[in-house]
PDB file of N, CA and C in Angstrom:
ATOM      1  N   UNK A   1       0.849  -1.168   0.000  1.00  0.00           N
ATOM      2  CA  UNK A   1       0.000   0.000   0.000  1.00  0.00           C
ATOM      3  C   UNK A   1       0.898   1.236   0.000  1.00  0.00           C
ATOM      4  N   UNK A   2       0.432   2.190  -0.507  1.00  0.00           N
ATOM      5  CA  UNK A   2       1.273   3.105  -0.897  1.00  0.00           C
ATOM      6  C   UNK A   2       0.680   4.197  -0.200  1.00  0.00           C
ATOM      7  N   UNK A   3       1.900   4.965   0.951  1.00  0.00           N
ATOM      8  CA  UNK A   3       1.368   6.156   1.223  1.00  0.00           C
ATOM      9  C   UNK A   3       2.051   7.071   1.068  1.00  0.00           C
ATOM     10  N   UNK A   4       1.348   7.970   1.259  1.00  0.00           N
ATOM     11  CA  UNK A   4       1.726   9.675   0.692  1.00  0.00           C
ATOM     12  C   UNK A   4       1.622  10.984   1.151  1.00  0.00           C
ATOM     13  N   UNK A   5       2.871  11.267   1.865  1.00  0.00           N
ATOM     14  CA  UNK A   5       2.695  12.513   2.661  1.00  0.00           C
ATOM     15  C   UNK A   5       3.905  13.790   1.605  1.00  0.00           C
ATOM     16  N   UNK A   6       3.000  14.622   1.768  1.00  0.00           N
ATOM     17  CA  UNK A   6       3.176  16.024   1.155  1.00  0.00           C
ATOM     18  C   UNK A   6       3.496  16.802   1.784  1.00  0.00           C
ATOM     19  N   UNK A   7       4.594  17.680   1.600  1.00  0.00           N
ATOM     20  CA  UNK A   7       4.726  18.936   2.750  1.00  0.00           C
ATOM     21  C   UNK A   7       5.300  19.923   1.439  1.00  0.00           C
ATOM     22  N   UNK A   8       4.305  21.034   1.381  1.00  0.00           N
ATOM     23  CA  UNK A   8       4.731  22.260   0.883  1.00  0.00           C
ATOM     24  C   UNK A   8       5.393  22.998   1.253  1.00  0.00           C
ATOM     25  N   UNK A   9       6.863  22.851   1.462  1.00  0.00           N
ATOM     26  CA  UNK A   9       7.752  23.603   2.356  1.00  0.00           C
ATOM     27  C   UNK A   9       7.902  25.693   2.162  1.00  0.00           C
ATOM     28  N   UNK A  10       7.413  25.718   0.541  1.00  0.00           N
ATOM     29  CA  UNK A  10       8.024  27.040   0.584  1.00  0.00           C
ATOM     30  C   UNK A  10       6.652  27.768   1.154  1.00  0.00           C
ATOM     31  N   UNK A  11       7.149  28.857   1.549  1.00  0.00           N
ATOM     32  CA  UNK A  11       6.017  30.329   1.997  1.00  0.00           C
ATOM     33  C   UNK A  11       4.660  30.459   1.031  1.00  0.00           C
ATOM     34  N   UNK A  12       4.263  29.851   1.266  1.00  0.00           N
ATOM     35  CA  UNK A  12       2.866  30.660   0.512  1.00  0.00           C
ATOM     36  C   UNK A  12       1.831  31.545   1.417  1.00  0.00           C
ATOM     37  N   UNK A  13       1.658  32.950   0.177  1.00  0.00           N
ATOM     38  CA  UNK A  13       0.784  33.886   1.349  1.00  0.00           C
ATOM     39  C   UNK A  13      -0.402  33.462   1.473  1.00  0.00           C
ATOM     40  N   UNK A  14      -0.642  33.944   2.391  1.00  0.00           N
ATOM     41  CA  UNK A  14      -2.383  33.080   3.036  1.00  0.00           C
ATOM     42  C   UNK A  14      -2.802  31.532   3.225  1.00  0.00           C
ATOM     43  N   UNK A  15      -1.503  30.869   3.113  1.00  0.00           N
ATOM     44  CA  UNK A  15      -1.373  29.085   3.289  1.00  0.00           C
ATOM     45  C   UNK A  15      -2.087  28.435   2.128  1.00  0.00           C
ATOM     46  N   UNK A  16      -1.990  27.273   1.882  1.00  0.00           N
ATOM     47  CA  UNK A  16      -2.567  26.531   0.854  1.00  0.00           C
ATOM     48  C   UNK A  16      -4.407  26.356   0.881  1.00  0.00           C
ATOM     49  N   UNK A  17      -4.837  26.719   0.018  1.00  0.00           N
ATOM     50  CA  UNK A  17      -6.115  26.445  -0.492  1.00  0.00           C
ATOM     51  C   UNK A  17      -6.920  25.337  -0.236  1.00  0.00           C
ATOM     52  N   UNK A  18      -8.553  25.177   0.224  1.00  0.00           N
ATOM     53  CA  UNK A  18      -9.135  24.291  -0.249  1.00  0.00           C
ATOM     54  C   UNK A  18      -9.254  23.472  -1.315  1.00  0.00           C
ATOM     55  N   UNK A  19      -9.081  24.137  -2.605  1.00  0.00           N
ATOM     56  CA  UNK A  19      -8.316  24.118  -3.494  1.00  0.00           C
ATOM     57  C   UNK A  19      -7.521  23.424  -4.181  1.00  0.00           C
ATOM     58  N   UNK A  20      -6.466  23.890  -3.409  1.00  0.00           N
ATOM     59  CA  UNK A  20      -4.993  23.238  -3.671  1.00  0.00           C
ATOM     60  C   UNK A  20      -5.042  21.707  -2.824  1.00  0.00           C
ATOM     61  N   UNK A  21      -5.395  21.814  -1.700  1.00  0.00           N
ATOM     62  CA  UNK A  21      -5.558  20.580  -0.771  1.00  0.00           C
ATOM     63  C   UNK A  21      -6.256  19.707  -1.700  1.00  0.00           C
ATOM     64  N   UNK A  22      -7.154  19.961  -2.653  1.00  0.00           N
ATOM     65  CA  UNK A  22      -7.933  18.822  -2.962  1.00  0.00           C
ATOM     66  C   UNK A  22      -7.010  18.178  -4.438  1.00  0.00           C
ATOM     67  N   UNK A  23      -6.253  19.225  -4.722  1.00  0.00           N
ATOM     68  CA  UNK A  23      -5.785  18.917  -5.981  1.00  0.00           C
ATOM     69  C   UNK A  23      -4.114  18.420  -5.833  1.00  0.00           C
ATOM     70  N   UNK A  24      -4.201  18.391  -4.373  1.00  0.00           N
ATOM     71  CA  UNK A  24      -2.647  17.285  -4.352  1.00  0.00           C
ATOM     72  C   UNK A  24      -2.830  16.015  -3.558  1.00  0.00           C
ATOM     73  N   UNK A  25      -4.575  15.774  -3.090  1.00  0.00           N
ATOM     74  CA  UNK A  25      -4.818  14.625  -3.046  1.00  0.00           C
ATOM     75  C   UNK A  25      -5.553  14.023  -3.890  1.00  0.00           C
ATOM     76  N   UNK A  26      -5.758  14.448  -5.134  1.00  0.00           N
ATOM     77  CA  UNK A  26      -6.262  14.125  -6.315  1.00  0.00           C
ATOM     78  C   UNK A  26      -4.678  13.385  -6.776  1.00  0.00           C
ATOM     79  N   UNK A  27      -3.623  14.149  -6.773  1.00  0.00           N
ATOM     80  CA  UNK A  27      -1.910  13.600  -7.234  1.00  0.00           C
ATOM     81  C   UNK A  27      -2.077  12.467  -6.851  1.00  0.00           C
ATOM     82  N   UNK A  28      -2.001  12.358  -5.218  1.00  0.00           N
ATOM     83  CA  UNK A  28      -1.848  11.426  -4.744  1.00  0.00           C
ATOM     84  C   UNK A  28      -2.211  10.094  -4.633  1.00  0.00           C
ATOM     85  N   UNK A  29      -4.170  10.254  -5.250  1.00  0.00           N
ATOM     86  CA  UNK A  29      -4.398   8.599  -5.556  1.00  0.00           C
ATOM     87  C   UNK A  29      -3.966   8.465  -6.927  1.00  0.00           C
ATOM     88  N   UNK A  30      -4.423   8.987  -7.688  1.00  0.00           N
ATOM     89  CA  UNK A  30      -3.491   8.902  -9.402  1.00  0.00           C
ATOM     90  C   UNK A  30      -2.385   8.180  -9.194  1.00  0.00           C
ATOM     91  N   UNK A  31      -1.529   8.184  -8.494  1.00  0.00           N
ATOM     92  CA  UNK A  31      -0.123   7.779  -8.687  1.00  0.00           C
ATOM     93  C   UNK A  31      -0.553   6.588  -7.894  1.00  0.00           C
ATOM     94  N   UNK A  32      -1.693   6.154  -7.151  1.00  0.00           N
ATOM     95  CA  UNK A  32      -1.353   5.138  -6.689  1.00  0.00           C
ATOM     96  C   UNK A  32      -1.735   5.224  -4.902  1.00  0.00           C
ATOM     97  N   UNK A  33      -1.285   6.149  -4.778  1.00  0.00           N
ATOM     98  CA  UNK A  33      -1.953   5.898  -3.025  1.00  0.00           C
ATOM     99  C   UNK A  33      -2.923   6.027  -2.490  1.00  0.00           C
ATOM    100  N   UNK A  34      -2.877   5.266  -1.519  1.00  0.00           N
ATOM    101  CA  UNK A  34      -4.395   5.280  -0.538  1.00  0.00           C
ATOM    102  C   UNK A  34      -4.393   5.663   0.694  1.00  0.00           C
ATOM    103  N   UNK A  35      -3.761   6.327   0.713  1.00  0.00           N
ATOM    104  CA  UNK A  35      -3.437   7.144   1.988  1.00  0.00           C
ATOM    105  C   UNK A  35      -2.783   8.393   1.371  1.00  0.00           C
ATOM    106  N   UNK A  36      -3.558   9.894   2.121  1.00  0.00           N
ATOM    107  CA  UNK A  36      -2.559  11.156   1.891  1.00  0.00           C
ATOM    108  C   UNK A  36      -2.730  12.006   2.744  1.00  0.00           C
ATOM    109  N   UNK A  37      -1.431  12.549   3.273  1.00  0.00           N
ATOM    110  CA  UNK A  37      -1.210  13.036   4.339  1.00  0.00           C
ATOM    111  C   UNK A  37      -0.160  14.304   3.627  1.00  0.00           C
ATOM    112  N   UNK A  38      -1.048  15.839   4.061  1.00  0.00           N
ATOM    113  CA  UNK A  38      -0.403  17.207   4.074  1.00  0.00           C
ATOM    114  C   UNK A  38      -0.262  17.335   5.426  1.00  0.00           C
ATOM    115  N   UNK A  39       1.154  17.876   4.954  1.00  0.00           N
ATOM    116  CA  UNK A  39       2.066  17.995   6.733  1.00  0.00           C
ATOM    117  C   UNK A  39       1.981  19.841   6.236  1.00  0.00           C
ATOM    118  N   UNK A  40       1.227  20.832   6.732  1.00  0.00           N
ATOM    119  CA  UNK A  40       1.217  22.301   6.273  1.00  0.00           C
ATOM    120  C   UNK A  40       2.603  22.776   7.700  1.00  0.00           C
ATOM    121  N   UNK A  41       3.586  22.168   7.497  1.00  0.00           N
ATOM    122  CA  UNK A  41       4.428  23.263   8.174  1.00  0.00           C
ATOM    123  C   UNK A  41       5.518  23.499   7.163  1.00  0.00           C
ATOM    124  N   UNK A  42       6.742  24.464   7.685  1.00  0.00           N
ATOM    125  CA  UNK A  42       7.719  25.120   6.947  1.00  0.00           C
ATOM    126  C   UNK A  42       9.288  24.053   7.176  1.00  0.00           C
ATOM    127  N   UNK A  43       9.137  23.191   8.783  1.00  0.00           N
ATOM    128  CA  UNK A  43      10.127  22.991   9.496  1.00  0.00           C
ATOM    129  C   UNK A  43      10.939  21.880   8.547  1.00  0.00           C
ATOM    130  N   UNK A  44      11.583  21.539   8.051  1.00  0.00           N
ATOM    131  CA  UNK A  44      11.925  20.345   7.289  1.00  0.00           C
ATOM    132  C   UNK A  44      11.565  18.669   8.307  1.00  0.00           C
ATOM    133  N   UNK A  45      11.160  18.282   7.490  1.00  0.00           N
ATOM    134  CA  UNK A  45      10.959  17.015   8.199  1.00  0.00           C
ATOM    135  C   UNK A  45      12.352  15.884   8.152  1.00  0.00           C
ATOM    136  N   UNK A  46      12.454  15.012   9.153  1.00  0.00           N
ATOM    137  CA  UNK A  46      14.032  14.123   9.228  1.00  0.00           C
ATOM    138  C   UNK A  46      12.984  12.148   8.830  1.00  0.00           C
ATOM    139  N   UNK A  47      13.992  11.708   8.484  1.00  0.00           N
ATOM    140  CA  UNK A  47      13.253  11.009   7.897  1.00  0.00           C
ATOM    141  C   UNK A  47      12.739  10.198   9.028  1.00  0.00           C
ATOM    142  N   UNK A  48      13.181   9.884   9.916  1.00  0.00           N
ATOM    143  CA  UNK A  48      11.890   9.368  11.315  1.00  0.00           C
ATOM    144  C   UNK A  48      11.082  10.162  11.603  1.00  0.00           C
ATOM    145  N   UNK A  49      11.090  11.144  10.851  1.00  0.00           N
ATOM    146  CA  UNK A  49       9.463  11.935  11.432  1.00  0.00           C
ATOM    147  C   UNK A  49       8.301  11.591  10.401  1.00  0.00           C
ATOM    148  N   UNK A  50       9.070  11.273   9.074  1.00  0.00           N
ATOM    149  CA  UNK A  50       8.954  10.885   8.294  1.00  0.00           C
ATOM    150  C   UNK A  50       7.661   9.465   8.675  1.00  0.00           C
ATOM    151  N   UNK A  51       8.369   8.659   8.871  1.00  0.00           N
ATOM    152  CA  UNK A  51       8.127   7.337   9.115  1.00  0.00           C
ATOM    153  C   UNK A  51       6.808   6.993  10.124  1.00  0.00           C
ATOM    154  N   UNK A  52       7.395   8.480  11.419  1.00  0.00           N
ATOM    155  CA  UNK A  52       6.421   8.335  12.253  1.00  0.00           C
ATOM    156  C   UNK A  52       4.976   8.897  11.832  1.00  0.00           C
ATOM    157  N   UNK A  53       4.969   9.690  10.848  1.00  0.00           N
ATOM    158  CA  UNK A  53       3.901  10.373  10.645  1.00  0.00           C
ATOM    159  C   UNK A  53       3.092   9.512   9.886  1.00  0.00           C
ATOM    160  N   UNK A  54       3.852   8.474   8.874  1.00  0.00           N
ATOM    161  CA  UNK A  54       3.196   7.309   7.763  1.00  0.00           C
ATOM    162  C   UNK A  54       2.681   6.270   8.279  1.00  0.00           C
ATOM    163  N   UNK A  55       3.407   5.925   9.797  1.00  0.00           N
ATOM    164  CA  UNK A  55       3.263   4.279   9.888  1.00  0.00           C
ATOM    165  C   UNK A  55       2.005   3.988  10.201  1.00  0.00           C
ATOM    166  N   UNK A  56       1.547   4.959  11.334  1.00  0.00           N
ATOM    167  CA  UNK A  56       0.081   4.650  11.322  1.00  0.00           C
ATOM    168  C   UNK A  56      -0.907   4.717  10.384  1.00  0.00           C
ATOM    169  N   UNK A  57      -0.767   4.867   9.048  1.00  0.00           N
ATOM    170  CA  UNK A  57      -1.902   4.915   8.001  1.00  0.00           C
ATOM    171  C   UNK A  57      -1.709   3.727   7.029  1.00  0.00           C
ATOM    172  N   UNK A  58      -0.407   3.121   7.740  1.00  0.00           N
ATOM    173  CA  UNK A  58      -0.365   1.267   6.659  1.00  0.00           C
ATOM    174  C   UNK A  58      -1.513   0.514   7.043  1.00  0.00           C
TER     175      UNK A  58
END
């Protein structure tokens, strides 16, 4: 099973869209996943945060 977390790292003014939210989990089953997860922060993620944020949606 394929999951899929997104993080829009750069600045956008007024944060990401209803919009936009629907149209990068639209990406996300297209390619295949069944699970999608927007992380809306700036902080870079390490890849165990990574992991921790996915595992629960296998």
């Amino acid at each position: 099973m394929l999951v899929v977390l997104i993080q829009p790292i750069e600045k956008i003014e007024g944060g990401v869209s209803e919009v936009e939210k629907m149209i990068l989990n639209d990406l996300a089953l297209k390619i295949g996943g069944r699970y999608c997860s927007l992380h809306l922060t700036q902080e870079l993620l390490s890849d165990e945060q990574v992991r921790q944020l996915t595992k629960s949606k296998k």
